[in-house]
C-alpha atoms as a PDB file:
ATOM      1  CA  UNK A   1      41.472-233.646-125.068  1.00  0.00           C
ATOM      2  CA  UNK A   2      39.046-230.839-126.247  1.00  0.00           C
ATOM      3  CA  UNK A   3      36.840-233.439-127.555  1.00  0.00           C
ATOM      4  CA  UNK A   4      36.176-234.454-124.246  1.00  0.00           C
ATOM      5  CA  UNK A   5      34.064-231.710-123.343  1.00  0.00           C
ATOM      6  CA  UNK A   6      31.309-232.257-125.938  1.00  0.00           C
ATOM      7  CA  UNK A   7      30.804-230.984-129.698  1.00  0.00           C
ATOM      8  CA  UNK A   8      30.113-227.300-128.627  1.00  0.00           C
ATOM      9  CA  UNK A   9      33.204-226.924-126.779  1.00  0.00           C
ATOM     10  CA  UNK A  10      35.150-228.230-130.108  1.00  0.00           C
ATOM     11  CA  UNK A  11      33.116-225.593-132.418  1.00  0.00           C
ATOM     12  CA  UNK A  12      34.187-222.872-129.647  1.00  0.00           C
ATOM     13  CA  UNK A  13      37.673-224.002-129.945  1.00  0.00           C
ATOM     14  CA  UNK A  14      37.273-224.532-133.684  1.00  0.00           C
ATOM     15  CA  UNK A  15      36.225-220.828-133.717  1.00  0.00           C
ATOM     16  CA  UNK A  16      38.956-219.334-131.354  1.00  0.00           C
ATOM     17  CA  UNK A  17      41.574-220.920-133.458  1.00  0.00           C
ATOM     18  CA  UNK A  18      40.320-218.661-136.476  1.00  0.00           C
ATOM     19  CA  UNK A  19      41.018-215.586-134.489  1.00  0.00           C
ATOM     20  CA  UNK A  20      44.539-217.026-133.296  1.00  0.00           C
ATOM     21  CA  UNK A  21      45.954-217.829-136.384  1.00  0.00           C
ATOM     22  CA  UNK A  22      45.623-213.759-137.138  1.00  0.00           C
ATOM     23  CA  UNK A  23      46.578-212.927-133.444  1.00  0.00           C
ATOM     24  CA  UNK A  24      49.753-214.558-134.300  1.00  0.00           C
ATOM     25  CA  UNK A  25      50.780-213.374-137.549  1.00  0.00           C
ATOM     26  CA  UNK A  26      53.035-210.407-136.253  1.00  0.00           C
ATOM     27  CA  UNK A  27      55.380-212.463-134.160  1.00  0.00           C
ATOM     28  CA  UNK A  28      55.607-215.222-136.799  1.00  0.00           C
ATOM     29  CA  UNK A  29      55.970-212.111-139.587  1.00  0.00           C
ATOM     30  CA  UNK A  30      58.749-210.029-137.465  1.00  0.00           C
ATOM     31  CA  UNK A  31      60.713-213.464-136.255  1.00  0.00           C
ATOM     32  CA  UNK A  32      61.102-214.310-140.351  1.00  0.00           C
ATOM     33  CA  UNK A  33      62.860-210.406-141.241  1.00  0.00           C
ATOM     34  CA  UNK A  34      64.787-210.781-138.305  1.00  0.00           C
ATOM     35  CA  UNK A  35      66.435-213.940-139.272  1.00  0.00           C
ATOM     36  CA  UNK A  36      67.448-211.925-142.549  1.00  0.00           C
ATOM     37  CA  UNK A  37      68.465-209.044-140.800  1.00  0.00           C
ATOM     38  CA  UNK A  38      70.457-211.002-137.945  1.00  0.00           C
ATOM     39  CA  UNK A  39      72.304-213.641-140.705  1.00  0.00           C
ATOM     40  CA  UNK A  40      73.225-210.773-142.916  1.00  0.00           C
ATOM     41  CA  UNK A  41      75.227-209.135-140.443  1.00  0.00           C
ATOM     42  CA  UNK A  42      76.249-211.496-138.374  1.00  0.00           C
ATOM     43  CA  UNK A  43      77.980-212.438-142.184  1.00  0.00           C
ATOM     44  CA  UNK A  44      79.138-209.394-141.648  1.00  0.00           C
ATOM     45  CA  UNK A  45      80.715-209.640-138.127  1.00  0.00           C
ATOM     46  CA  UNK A  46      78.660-206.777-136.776  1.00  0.00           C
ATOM     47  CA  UNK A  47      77.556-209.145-134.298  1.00  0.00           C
ATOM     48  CA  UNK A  48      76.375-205.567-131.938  1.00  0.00           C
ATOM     49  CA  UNK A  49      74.029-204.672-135.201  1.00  0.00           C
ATOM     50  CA  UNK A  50      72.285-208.046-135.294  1.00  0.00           C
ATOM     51  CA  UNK A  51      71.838-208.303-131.116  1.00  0.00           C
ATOM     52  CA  UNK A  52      69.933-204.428-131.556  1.00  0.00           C
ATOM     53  CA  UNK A  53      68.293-205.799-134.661  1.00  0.00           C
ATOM     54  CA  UNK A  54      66.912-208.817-132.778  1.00  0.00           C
ATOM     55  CA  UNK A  55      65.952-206.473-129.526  1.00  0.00           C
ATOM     56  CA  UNK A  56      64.293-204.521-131.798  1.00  0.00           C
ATOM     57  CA  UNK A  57      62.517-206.974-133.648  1.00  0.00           C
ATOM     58  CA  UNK A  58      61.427-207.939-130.446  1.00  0.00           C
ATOM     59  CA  UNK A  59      60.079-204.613-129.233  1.00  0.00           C
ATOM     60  CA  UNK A  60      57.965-204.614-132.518  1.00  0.00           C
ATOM     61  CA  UNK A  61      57.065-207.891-132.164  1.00  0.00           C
ATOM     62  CA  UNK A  62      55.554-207.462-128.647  1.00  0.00           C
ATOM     63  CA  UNK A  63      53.855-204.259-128.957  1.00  0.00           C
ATOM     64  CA  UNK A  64      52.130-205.376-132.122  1.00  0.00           C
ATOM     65  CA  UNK A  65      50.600-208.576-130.243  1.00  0.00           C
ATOM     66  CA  UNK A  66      49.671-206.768-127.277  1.00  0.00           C
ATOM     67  CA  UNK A  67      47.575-203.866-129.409  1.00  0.00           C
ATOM     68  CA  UNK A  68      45.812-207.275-131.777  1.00  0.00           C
ATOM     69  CA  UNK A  69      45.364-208.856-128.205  1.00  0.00           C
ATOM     70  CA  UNK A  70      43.461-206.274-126.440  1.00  0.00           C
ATOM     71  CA  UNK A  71      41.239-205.496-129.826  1.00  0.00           C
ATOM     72  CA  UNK A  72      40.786-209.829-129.529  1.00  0.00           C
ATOM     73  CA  UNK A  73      40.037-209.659-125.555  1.00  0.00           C
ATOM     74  CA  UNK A  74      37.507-206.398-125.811  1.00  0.00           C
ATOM     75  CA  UNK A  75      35.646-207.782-129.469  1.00  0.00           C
ATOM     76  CA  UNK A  76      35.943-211.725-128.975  1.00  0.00           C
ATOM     77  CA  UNK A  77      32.045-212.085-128.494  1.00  0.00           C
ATOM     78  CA  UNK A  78      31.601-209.650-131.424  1.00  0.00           C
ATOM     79  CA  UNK A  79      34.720-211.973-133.737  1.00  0.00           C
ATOM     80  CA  UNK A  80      33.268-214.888-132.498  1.00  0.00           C
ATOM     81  CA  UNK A  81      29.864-214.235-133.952  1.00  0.00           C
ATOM     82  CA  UNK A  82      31.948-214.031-137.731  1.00  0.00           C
ATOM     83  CA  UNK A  83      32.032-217.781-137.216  1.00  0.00           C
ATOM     84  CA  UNK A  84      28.850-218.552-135.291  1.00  0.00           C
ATOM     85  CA  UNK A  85      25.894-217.695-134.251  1.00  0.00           C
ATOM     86  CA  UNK A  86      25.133-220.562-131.398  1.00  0.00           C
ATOM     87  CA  UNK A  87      25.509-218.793-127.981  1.00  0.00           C
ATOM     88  CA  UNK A  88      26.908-221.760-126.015  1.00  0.00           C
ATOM     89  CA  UNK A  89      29.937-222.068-129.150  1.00  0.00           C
ATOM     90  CA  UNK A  90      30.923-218.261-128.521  1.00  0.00           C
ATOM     91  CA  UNK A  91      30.892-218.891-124.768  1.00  0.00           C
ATOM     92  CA  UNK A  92      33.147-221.674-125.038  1.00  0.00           C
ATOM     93  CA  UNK A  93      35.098-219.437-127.808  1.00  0.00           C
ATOM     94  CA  UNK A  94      35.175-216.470-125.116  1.00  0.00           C
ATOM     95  CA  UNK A  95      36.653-218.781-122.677  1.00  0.00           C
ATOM     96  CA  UNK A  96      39.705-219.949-124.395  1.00  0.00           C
ATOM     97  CA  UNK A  97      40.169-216.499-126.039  1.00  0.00           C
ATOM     98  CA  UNK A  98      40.725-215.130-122.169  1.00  0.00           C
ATOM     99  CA  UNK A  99      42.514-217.830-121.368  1.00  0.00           C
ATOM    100  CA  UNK A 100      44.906-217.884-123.785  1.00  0.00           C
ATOM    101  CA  UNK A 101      44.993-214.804-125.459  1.00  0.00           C
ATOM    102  CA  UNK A 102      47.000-212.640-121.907  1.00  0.00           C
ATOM    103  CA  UNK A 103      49.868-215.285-122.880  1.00  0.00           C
ATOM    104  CA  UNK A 104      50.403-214.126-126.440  1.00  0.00           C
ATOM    105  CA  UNK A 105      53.490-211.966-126.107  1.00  0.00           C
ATOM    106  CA  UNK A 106      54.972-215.465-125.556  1.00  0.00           C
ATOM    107  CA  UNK A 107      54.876-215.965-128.522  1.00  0.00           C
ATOM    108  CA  UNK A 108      57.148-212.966-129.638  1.00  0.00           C
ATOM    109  CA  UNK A 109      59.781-213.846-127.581  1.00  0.00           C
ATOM    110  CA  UNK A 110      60.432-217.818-128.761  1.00  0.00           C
ATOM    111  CA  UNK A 111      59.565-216.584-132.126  1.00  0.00           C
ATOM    112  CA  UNK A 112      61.828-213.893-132.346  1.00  0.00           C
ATOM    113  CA  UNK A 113      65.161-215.664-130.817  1.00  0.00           C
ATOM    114  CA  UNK A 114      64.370-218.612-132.735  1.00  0.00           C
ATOM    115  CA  UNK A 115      64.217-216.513-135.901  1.00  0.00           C
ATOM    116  CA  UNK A 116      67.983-215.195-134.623  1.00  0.00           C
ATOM    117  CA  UNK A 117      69.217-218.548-134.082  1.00  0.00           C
ATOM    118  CA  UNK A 118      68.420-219.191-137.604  1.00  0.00           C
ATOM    119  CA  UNK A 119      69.547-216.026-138.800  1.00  0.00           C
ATOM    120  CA  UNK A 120      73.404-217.298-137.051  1.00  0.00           C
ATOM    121  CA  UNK A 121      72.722-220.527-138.642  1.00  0.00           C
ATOM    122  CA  UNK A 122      71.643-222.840-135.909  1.00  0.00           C
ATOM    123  CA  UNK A 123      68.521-224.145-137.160  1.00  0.00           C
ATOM    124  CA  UNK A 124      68.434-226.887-135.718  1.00  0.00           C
ATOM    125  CA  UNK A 125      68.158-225.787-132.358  1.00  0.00           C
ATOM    126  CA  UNK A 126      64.857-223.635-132.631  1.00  0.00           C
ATOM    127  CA  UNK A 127      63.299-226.909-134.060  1.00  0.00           C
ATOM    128  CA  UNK A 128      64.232-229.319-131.586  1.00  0.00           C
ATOM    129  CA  UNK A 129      63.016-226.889-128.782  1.00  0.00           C
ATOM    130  CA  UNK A 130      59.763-226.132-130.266  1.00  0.00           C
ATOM    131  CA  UNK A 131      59.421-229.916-130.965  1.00  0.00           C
ATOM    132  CA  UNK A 132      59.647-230.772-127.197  1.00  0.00           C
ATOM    133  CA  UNK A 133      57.439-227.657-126.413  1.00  0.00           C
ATOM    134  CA  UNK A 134      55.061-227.208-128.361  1.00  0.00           C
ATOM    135  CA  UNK A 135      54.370-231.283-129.091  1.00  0.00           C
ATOM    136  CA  UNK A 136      55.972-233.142-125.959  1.00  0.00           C
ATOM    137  CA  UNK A 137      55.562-230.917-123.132  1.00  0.00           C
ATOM    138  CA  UNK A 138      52.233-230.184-124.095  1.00  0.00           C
ATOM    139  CA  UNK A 139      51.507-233.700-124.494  1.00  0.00           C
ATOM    140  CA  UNK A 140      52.762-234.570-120.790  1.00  0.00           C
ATOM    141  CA  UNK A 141      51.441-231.612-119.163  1.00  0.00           C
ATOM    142  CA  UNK A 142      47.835-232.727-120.793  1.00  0.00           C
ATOM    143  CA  UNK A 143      48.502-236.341-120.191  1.00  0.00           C
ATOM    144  CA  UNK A 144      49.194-235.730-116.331  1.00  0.00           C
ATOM    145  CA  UNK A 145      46.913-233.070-115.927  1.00  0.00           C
ATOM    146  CA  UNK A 146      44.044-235.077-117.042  1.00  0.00           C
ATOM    147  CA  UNK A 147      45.096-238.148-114.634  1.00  0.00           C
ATOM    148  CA  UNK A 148      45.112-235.472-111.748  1.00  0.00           C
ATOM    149  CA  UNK A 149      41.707-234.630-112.743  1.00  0.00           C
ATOM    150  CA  UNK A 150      42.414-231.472-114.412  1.00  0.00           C
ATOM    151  CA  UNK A 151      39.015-229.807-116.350  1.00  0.00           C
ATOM    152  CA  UNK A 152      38.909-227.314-119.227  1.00  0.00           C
ATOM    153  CA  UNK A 153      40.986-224.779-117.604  1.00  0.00           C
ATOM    154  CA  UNK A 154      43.842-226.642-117.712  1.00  0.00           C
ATOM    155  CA  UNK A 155      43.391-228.018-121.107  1.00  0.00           C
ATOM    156  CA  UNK A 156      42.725-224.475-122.199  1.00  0.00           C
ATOM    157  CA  UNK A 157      46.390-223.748-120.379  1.00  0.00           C
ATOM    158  CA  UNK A 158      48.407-226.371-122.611  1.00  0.00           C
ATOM    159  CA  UNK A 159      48.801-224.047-125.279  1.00  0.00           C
ATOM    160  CA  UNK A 160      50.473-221.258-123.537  1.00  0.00           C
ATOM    161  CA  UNK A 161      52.100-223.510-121.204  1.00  0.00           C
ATOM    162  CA  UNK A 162      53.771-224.496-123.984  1.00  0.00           C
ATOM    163  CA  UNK A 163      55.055-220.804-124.769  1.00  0.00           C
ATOM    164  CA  UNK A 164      55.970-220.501-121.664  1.00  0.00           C
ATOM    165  CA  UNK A 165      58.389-223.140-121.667  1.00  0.00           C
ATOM    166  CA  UNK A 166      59.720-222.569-125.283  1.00  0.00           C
ATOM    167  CA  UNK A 167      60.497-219.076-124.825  1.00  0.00           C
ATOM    168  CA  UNK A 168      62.487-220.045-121.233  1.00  0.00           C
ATOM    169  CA  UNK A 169      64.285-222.415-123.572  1.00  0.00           C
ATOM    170  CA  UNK A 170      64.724-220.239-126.394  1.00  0.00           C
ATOM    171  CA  UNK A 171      66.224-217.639-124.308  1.00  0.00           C
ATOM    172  CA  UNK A 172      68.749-219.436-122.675  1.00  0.00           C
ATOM    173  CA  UNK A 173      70.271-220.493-125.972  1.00  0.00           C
ATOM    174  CA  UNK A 174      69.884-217.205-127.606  1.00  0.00           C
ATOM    175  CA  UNK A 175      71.920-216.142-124.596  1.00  0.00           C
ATOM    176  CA  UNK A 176      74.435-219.026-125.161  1.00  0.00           C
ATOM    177  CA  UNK A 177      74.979-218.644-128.678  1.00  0.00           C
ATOM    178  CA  UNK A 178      77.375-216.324-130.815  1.00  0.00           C
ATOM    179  CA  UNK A 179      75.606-213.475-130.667  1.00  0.00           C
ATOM    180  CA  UNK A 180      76.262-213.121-127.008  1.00  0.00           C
ATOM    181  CA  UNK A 181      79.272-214.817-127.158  1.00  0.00           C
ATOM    182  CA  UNK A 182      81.912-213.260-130.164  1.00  0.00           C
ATOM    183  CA  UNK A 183      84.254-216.227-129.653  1.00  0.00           C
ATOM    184  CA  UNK A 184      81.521-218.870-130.386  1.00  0.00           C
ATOM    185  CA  UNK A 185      81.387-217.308-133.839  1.00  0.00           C
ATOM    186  CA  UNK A 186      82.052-220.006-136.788  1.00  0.00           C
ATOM    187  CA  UNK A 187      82.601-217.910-140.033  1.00  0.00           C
ATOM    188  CA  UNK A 188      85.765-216.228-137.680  1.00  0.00           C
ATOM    189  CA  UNK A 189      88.670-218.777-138.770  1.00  0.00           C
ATOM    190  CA  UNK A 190      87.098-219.226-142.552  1.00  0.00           C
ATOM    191  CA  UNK A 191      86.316-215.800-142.758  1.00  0.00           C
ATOM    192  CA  UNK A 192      89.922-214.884-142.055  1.00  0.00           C
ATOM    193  CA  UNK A 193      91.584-217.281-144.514  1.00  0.00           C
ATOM    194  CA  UNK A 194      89.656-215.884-147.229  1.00  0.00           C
ATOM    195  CA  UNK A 195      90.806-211.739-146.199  1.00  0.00           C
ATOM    196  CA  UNK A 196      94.018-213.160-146.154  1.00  0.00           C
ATOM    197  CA  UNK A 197      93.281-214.799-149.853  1.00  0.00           C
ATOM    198  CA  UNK A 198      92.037-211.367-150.556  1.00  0.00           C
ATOM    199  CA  UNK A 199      94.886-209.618-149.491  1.00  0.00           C
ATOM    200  CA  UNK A 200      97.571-211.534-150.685  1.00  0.00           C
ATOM    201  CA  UNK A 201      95.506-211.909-154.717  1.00  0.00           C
ATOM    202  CA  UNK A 202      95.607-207.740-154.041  1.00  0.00           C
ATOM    203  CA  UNK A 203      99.826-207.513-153.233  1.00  0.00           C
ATOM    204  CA  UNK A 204     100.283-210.366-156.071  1.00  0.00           C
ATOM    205  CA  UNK A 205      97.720-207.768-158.969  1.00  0.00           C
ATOM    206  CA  UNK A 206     100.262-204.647-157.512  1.00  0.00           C
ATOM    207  CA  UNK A 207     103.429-206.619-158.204  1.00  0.00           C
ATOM    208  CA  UNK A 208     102.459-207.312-161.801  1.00  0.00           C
ATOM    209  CA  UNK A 209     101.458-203.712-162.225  1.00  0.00           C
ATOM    210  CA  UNK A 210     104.401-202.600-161.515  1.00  0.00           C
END
């Protein structure tokens, strides 16, 4: 779709996607601890510890991206010129960066509940809503908004469109899952059989002692 608008508006985009894989590294960096942190207590049943580690994760997560977006917004004609030196490139560069950039914090919140839904062992569910966000919404919302004669605005506005959505998503079954809901919680019945394996291996060692 970006090809559309010529070969400068493809170097511009070429060049903004530089910048965004940095711009992103802190959400994608903070989601990956807190599925560590989140799965090793939730193994733990301190299901309270692993909701305040993922809120906090979150916190960290947003407040990084918003400082690395407002030093992208202020310097992008300065960044851009790492990558080019063709005026009309960092133009077209300039334009997606303040399009898309404002919609970065997104990012921290899909990122960081998916990175809990792993961390409970739900995998699957982060990647089949990031599948239909990030690929088949996006694909739609590009598809019919080129049909409606949508311009580079609204190609620009796939992207975090697609953020938008998966972070809805992601919410709602972060909200829906174990860690707001105790009794949802899988390891409970296994996890008791083995304390009483535990105990009963611990009265059957004190018998033989004595």
């Amino acid at each position: 779709y970006v090809n559309a608008f010529g070969s400068d508006c493809m170097a511009g985009w070429s060049s903004y996607n530089k910048l965004d894989v940095y711009a992103l590294v802190p959400a994608q960096s903070i989601a990956m601890a807190s599925t560590t942190f989140v799965g090793q207590n939730y193994g733990a049943r301190k299901l309270e510890r692993a909701r305040q580690g993922a809120k906090q994760a979150l916190i960290m997560s947003i407040s990084m991206t918003i400082f690395l977006c407002a030093l992208l917004l202020i310097f992008r004609d300065q960044l851009l010129t790492l990558f080019t030196n063709d005026s009309l490139v960092i133009q077209y560069g300039s334009r997606f960066i303040g399009m898309i950039a404002p919609f970065y914090f997104c990012t921290c919140f899909n990122q960081t509940f998916a990175g809990a839904m792993r961390g409970i062992g739900k995998a699957k569910v982060p990647m089949i809503v990031m599948l239909s966000s990030f690929v088949v919404f996006r694909q739609i919302f590009l598809y019919v908004g080129t049909k409606l004669g949508g311009g580079f605005v609204l190609v620009s506005l796939a992207y975090p469109m697609g953020w938008v959505v998966c972070s809805i998503a992601m919410y709602v079954c972060y909200k829906r899952s174990a860690l707001c809901h105790p009794e949802k919680a899988q390891f409970a019945a296994a996890d008791t059989a083995k304390d009483e394996n535990v105990e009963d291996a611990i009265e059957t060692a004190d018998e033989g002692i004595e």
